[in-house]
Protein backbone atom coordinates (compact mmCIF):
# COMPACT_ATOMS: atom_id res chain seq x y z
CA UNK A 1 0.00 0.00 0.00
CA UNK A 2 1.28 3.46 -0.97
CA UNK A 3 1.25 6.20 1.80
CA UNK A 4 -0.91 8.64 -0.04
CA UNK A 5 -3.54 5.71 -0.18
CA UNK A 6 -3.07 4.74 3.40
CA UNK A 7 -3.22 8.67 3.89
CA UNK A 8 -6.60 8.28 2.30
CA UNK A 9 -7.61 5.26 4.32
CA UNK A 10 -6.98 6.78 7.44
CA UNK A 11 -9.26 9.55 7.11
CA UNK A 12 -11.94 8.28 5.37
CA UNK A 13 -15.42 8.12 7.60
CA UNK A 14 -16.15 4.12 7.36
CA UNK A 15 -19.69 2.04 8.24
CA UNK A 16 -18.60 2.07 12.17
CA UNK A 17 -18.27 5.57 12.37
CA UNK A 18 -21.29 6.89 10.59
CA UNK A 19 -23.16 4.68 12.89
CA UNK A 20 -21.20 6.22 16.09
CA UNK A 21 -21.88 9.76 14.33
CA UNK A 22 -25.19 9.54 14.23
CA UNK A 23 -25.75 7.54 17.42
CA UNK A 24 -22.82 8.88 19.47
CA UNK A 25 -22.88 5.34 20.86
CA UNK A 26 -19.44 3.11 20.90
CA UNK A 27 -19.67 0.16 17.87
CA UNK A 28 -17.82 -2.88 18.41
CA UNK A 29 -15.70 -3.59 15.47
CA UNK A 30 -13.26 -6.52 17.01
CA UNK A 31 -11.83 -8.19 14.34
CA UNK A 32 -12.28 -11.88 15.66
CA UNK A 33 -15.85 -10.90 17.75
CA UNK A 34 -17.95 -13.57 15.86
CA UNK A 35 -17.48 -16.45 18.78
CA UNK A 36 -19.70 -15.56 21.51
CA UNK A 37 -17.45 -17.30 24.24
CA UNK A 38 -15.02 -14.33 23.22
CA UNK A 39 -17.07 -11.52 24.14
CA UNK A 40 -16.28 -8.74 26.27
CA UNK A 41 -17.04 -8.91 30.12
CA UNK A 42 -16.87 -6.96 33.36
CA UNK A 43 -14.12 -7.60 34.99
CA UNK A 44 -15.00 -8.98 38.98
CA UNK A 45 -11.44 -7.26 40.52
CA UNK A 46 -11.72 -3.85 38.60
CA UNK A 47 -15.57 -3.59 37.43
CA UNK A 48 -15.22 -2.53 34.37
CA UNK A 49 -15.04 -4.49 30.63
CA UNK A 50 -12.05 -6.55 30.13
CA UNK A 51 -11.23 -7.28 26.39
CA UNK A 52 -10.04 -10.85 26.27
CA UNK A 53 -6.84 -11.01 24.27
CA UNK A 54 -8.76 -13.33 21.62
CA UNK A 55 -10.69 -10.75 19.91
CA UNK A 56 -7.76 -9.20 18.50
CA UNK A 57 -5.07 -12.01 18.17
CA UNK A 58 -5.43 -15.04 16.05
CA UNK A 59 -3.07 -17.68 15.38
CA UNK A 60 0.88 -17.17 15.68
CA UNK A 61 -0.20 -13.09 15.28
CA UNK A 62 1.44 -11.35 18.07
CA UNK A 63 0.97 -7.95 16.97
CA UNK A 64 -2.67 -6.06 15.96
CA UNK A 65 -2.56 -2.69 14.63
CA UNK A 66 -5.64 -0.41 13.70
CA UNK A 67 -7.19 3.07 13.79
CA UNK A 68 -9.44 4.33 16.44
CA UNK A 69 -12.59 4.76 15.54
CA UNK A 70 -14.28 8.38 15.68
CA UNK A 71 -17.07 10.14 16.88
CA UNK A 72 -18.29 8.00 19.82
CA UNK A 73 -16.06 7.46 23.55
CA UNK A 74 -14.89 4.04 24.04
CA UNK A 75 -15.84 2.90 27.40
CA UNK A 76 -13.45 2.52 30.29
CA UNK A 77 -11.79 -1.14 29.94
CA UNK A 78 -8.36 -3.05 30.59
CA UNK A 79 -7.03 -6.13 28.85
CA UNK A 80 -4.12 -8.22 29.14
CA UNK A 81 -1.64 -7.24 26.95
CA UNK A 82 0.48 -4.22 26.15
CA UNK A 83 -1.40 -0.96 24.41
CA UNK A 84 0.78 1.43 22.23
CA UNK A 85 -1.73 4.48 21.14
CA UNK A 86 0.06 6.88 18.60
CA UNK A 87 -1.84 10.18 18.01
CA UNK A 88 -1.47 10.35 13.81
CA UNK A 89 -3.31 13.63 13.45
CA UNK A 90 -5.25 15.65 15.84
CA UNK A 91 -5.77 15.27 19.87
CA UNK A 92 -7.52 13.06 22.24
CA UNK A 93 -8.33 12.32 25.68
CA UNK A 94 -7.80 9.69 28.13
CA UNK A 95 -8.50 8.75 31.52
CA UNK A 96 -6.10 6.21 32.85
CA UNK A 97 -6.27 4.84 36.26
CA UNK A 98 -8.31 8.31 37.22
CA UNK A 99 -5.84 10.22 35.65
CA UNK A 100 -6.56 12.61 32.58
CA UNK A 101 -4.09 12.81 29.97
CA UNK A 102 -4.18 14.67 27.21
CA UNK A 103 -2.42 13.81 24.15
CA UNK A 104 -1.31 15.88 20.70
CA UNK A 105 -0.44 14.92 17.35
CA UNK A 106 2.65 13.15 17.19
CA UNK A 107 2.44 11.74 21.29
CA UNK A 108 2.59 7.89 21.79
CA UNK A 109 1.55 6.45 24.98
CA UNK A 110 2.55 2.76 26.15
CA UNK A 111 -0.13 1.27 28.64
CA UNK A 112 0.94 -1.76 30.45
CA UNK A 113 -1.70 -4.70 31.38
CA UNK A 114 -4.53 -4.64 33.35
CA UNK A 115 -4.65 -0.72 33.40
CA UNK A 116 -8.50 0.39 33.38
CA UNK A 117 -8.42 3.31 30.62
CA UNK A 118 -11.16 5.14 28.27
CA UNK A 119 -11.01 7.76 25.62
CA UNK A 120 -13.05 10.22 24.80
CA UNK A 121 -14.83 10.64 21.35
CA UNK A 122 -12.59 11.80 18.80
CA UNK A 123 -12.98 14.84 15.81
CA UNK A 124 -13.01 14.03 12.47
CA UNK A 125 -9.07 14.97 11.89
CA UNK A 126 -8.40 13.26 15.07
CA UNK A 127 -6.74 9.92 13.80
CA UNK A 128 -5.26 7.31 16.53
CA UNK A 129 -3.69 4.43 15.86
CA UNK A 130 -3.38 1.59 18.27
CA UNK A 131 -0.79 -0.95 18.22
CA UNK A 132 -1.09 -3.97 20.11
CA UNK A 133 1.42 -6.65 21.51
CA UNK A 134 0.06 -9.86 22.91
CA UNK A 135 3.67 -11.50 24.14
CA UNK A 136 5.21 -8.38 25.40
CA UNK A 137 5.66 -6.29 28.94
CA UNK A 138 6.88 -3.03 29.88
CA UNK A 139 10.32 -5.37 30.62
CA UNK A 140 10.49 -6.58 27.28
CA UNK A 141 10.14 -3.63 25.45
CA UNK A 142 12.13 -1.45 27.14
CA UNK A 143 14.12 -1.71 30.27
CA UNK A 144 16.00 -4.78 28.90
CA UNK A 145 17.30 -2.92 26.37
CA UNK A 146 17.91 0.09 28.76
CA UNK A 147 19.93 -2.04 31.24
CA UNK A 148 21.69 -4.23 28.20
CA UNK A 149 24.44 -1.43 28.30
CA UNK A 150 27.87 -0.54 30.44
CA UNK A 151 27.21 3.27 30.62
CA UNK A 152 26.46 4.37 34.48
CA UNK A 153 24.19 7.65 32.56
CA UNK A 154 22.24 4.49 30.79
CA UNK A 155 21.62 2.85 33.53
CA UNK A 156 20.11 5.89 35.49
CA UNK A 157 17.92 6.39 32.72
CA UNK A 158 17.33 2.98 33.20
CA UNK A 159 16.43 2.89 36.85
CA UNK A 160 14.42 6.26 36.22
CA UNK A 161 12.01 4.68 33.76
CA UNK A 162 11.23 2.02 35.62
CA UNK A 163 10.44 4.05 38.63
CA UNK A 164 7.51 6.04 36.43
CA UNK A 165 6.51 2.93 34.69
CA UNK A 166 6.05 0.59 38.07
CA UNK A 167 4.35 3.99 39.74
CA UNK A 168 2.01 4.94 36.63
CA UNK A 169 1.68 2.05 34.63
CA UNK A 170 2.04 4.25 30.96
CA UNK A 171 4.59 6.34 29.52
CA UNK A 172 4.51 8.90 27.57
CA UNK A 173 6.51 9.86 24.61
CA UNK A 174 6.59 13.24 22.77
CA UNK A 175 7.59 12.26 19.02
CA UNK A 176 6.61 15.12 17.20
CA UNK A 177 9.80 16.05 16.27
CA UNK A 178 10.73 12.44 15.39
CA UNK A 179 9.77 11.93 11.05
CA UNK A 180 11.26 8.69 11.98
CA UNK A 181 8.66 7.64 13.94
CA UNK A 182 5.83 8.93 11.43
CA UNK A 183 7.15 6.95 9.01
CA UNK A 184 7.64 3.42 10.98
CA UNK A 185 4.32 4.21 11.63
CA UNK A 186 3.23 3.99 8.39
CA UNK A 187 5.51 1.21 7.04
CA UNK A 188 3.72 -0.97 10.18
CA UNK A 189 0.14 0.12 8.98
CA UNK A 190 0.62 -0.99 5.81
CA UNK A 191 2.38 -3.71 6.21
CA UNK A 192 -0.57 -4.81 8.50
CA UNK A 193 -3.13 -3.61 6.39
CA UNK A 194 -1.54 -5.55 3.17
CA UNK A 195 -1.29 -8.56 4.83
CA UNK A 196 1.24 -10.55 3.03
CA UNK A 197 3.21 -13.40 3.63
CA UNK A 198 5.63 -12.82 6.68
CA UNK A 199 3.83 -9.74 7.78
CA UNK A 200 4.06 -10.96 11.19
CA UNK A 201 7.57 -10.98 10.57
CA UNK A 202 8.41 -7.54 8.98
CA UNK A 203 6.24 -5.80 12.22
CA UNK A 204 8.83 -7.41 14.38
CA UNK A 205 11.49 -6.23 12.95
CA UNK A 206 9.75 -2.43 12.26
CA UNK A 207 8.61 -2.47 16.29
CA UNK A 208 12.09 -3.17 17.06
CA UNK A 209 13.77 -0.26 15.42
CA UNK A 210 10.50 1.67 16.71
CA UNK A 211 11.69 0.61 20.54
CA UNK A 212 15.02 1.71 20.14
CA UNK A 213 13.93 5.20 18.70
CA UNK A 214 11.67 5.48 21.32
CA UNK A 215 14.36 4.95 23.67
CA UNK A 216 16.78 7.52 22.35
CA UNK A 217 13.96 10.15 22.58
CA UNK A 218 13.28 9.27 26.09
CA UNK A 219 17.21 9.59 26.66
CA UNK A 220 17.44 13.01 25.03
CA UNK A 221 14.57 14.25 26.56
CA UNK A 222 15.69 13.49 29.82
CA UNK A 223 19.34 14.36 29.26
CA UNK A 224 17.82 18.18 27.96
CA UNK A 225 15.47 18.05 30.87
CA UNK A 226 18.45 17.87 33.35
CA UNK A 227 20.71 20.54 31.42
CA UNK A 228 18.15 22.99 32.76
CA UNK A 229 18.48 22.08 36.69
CA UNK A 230 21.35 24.14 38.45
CA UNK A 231 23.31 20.63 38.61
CA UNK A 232 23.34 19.44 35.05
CA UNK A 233 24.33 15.54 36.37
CA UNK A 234 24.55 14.23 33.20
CA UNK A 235 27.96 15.36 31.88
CA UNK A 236 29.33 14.21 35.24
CA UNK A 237 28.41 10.62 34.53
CA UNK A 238 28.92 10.61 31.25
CA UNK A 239 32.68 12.20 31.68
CA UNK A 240 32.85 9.04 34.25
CA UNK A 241 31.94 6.71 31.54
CA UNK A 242 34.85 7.74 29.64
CA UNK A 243 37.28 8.16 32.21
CA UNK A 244 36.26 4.92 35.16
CA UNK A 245 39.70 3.39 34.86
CA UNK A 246 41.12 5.73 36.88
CA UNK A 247 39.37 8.63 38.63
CA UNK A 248 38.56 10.30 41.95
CA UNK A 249 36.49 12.69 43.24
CA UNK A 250 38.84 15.55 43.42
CA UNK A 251 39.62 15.30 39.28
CA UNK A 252 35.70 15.37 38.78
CA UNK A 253 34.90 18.22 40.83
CA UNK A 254 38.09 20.01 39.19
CA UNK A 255 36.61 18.71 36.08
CA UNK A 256 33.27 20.46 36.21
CA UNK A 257 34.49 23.12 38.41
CA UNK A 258 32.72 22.13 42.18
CA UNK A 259 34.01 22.02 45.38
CA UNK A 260 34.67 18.12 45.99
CA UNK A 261 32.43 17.48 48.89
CA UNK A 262 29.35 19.87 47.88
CA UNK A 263 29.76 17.17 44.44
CA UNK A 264 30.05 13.92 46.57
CA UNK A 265 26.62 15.16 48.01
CA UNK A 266 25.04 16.14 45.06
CA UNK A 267 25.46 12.95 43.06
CA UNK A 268 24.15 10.95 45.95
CA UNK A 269 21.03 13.33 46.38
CA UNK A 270 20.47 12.66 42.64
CA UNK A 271 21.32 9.00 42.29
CA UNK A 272 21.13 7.67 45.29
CA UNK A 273 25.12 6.34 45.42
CA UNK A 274 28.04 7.46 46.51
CA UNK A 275 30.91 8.38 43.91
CA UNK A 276 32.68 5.55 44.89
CA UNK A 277 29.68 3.03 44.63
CA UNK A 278 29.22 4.68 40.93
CA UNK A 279 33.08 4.52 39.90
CA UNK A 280 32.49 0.42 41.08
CA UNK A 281 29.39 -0.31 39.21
CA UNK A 282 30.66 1.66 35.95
CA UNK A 283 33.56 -1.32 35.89
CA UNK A 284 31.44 -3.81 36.80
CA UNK A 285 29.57 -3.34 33.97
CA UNK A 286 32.64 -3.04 31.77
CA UNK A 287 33.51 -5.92 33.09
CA UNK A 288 30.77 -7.63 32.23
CA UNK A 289 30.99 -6.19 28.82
CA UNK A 290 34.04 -7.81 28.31
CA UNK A 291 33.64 -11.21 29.82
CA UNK A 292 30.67 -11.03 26.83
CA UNK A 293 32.60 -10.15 23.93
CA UNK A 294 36.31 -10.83 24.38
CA UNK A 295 38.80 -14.28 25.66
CA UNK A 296 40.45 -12.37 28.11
CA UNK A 297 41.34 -13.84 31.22
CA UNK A 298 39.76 -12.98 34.38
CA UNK A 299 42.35 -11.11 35.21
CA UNK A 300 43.17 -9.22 32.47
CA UNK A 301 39.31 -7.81 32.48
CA UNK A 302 40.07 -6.95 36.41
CA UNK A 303 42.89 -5.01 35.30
CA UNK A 304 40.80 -3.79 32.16
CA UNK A 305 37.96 -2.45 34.06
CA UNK A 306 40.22 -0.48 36.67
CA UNK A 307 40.42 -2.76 39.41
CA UNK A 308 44.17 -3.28 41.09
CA UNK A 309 43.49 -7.05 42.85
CA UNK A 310 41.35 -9.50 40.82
CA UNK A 311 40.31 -11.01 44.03
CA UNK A 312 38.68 -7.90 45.37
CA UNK A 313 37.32 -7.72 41.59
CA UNK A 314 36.22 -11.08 42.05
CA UNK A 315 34.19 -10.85 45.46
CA UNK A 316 32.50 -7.28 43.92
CA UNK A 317 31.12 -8.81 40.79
CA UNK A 318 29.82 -12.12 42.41
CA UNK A 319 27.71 -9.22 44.99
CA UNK A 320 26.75 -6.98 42.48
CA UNK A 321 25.24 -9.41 39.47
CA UNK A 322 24.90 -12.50 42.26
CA UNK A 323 27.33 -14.62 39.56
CA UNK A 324 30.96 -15.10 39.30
CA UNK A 325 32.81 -14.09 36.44
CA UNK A 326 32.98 -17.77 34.68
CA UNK A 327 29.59 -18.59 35.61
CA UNK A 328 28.93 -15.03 33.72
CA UNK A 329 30.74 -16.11 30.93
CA UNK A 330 29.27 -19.56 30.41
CA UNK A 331 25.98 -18.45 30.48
């Protein structure tokens, strides 16, 4: 399908909608709603209509994508499996868990499982896209692949996400300055919407890169977000990244122009460790790094990752990852 067709497609008013227009009453349109035992039902935990995984899933598919339809509020509801909402064109409104959110053109929100949401009718130019993933979690998409990394400014971007994700069960990310994005977008709706052989293969692949691009924006944003506080942390991490091996406190603060202790202080408020505790799990994670791509010897990667006696390197990694070095490397 060509983009000015799906273009086309995506705006177009279609049987559902004119029924919703005129009725300003929700339609069903579930793709695989024909089996009565798969019907919609009110959940006896949460009260409200749970939509049973079933209705939009068939077979090996693992991944559902379609467009909102307009005109008509879809009732409050939770299922179990992940949600990805893109906002294609337009605004809309949600309430999640109690919470309104509003979203613009160009905003994706991720809701994990079980998290009661509705959304409120939309406009005629207001086109939303939902993407759904029956085998994934908020893990799986995205703090493996935030923790699968040796940078200490990573990892508290790491740590950071999960924190909002665990407390609000969505995130939020602002992509309107992302074409990339937009156009993944696309290549998955048509993809899904031309239904040819491997399709469930090429959405993989396209919700992979999407992931990772997702990712970086939530990095940047929060990197920019930080340059505006009076104590810009991440340089100071990052400059640790590159310099681990061998580095105190004194060099840093020197570094970045702060007094030594008022730093010490400052990067504990913020990440919750000392320096010293940061300095150890930056070549830990080196360590680990190399253990996964290298032969070295145990203690060459000791020496490697900046530590002077491979036995105290030894007794550190086995505390911090709960594995010795070998059993990391067999595995």
């Amino acid at each position: 399908m060509k983009i000015n067709i799906l273009e086309n497609f995506l705006f177009e008013i279609n049987e559902y909608e004119k029924k919703q227009k005129e009725t300003g009453l929700s339609i069903n349109d579930y793709p695989f709603q024909s089996d009565t035992s798969k019907d919609t039902y009110i959940d006896p935990a949460f009260k409200v209509a749970r939509l049973p995984k079933e209705i939009f899933f068939t077979g090996d598919s693992s991944i559902f994508l379609s467009r909102h339809n307009r005109f008509a509020p879809m009732i409050t509801h939770l299922h179990d499996f992940i949600e990805m909402v893109y906002v294609y064109n337009g605004h809309c409104t949600q309430e999640i868990n109690g919470e309104t959110v509003s979203l613009s053109k160009g905003d994706l929100i991720v809701l994990d499982r079980d998290v009661p949401h509705s959304i409120n009718a939309l406009g005629e130019e207001d086109i939303l896209i939902n993407i759904l993933l029956n085998e994934e979690t908020f893990d799986t998409l995205f703090l493996y692949k935030l923790q699968d990394s040796s940078s200490i400014l990573t990892q508290f971007l790491a740590d950071a996400f999960n924190t909002q994700a665990k407390h609000d069960k969505f995130i939020i990310f602002h992509t309107n300055k992302s074409s990339t994005i937009h156009s993944l977008i696309q290549l998955m709706l048509c993809e899904h919407l031309d239904n040819k052989m491997q399709a469930q293969l090429f959405l993989f692949q396209y919700l992979q890169i999407l992931l990772m691009e997702l990712i970086r924006i939530y990095q940047e944003e929060n990197i920019y977000q930080n340059s505006l506080l009076k104590f810009n942390f991440a340089p100071i991490l990052s400059y640790i990244d590159q310099h681990f091996k061998d580095i105190d406190i004194a060099e840093v603060a020197d570094k970045f122009s702060y007094n030594p202790n008022y730093l010490s202080n400052k990067l504990k408020q913020v990440t919750g460790k000392s320096f010293q505790k940061i300095v150890l799990e930056k070549r830990l994670l080196y360590s680990k790094e190399l253990l996964r791509n290298t032969d070295y010897s145990i203690e060459t990667i000791s020496l490697e990752s900046g530590f002077n006696s491979p036995s105290y390197f030894f007794r550190q990694f086995k505390k911090f990852f709960g594995k010795t070095p070998n059993e990391m490397r067999k595995n």
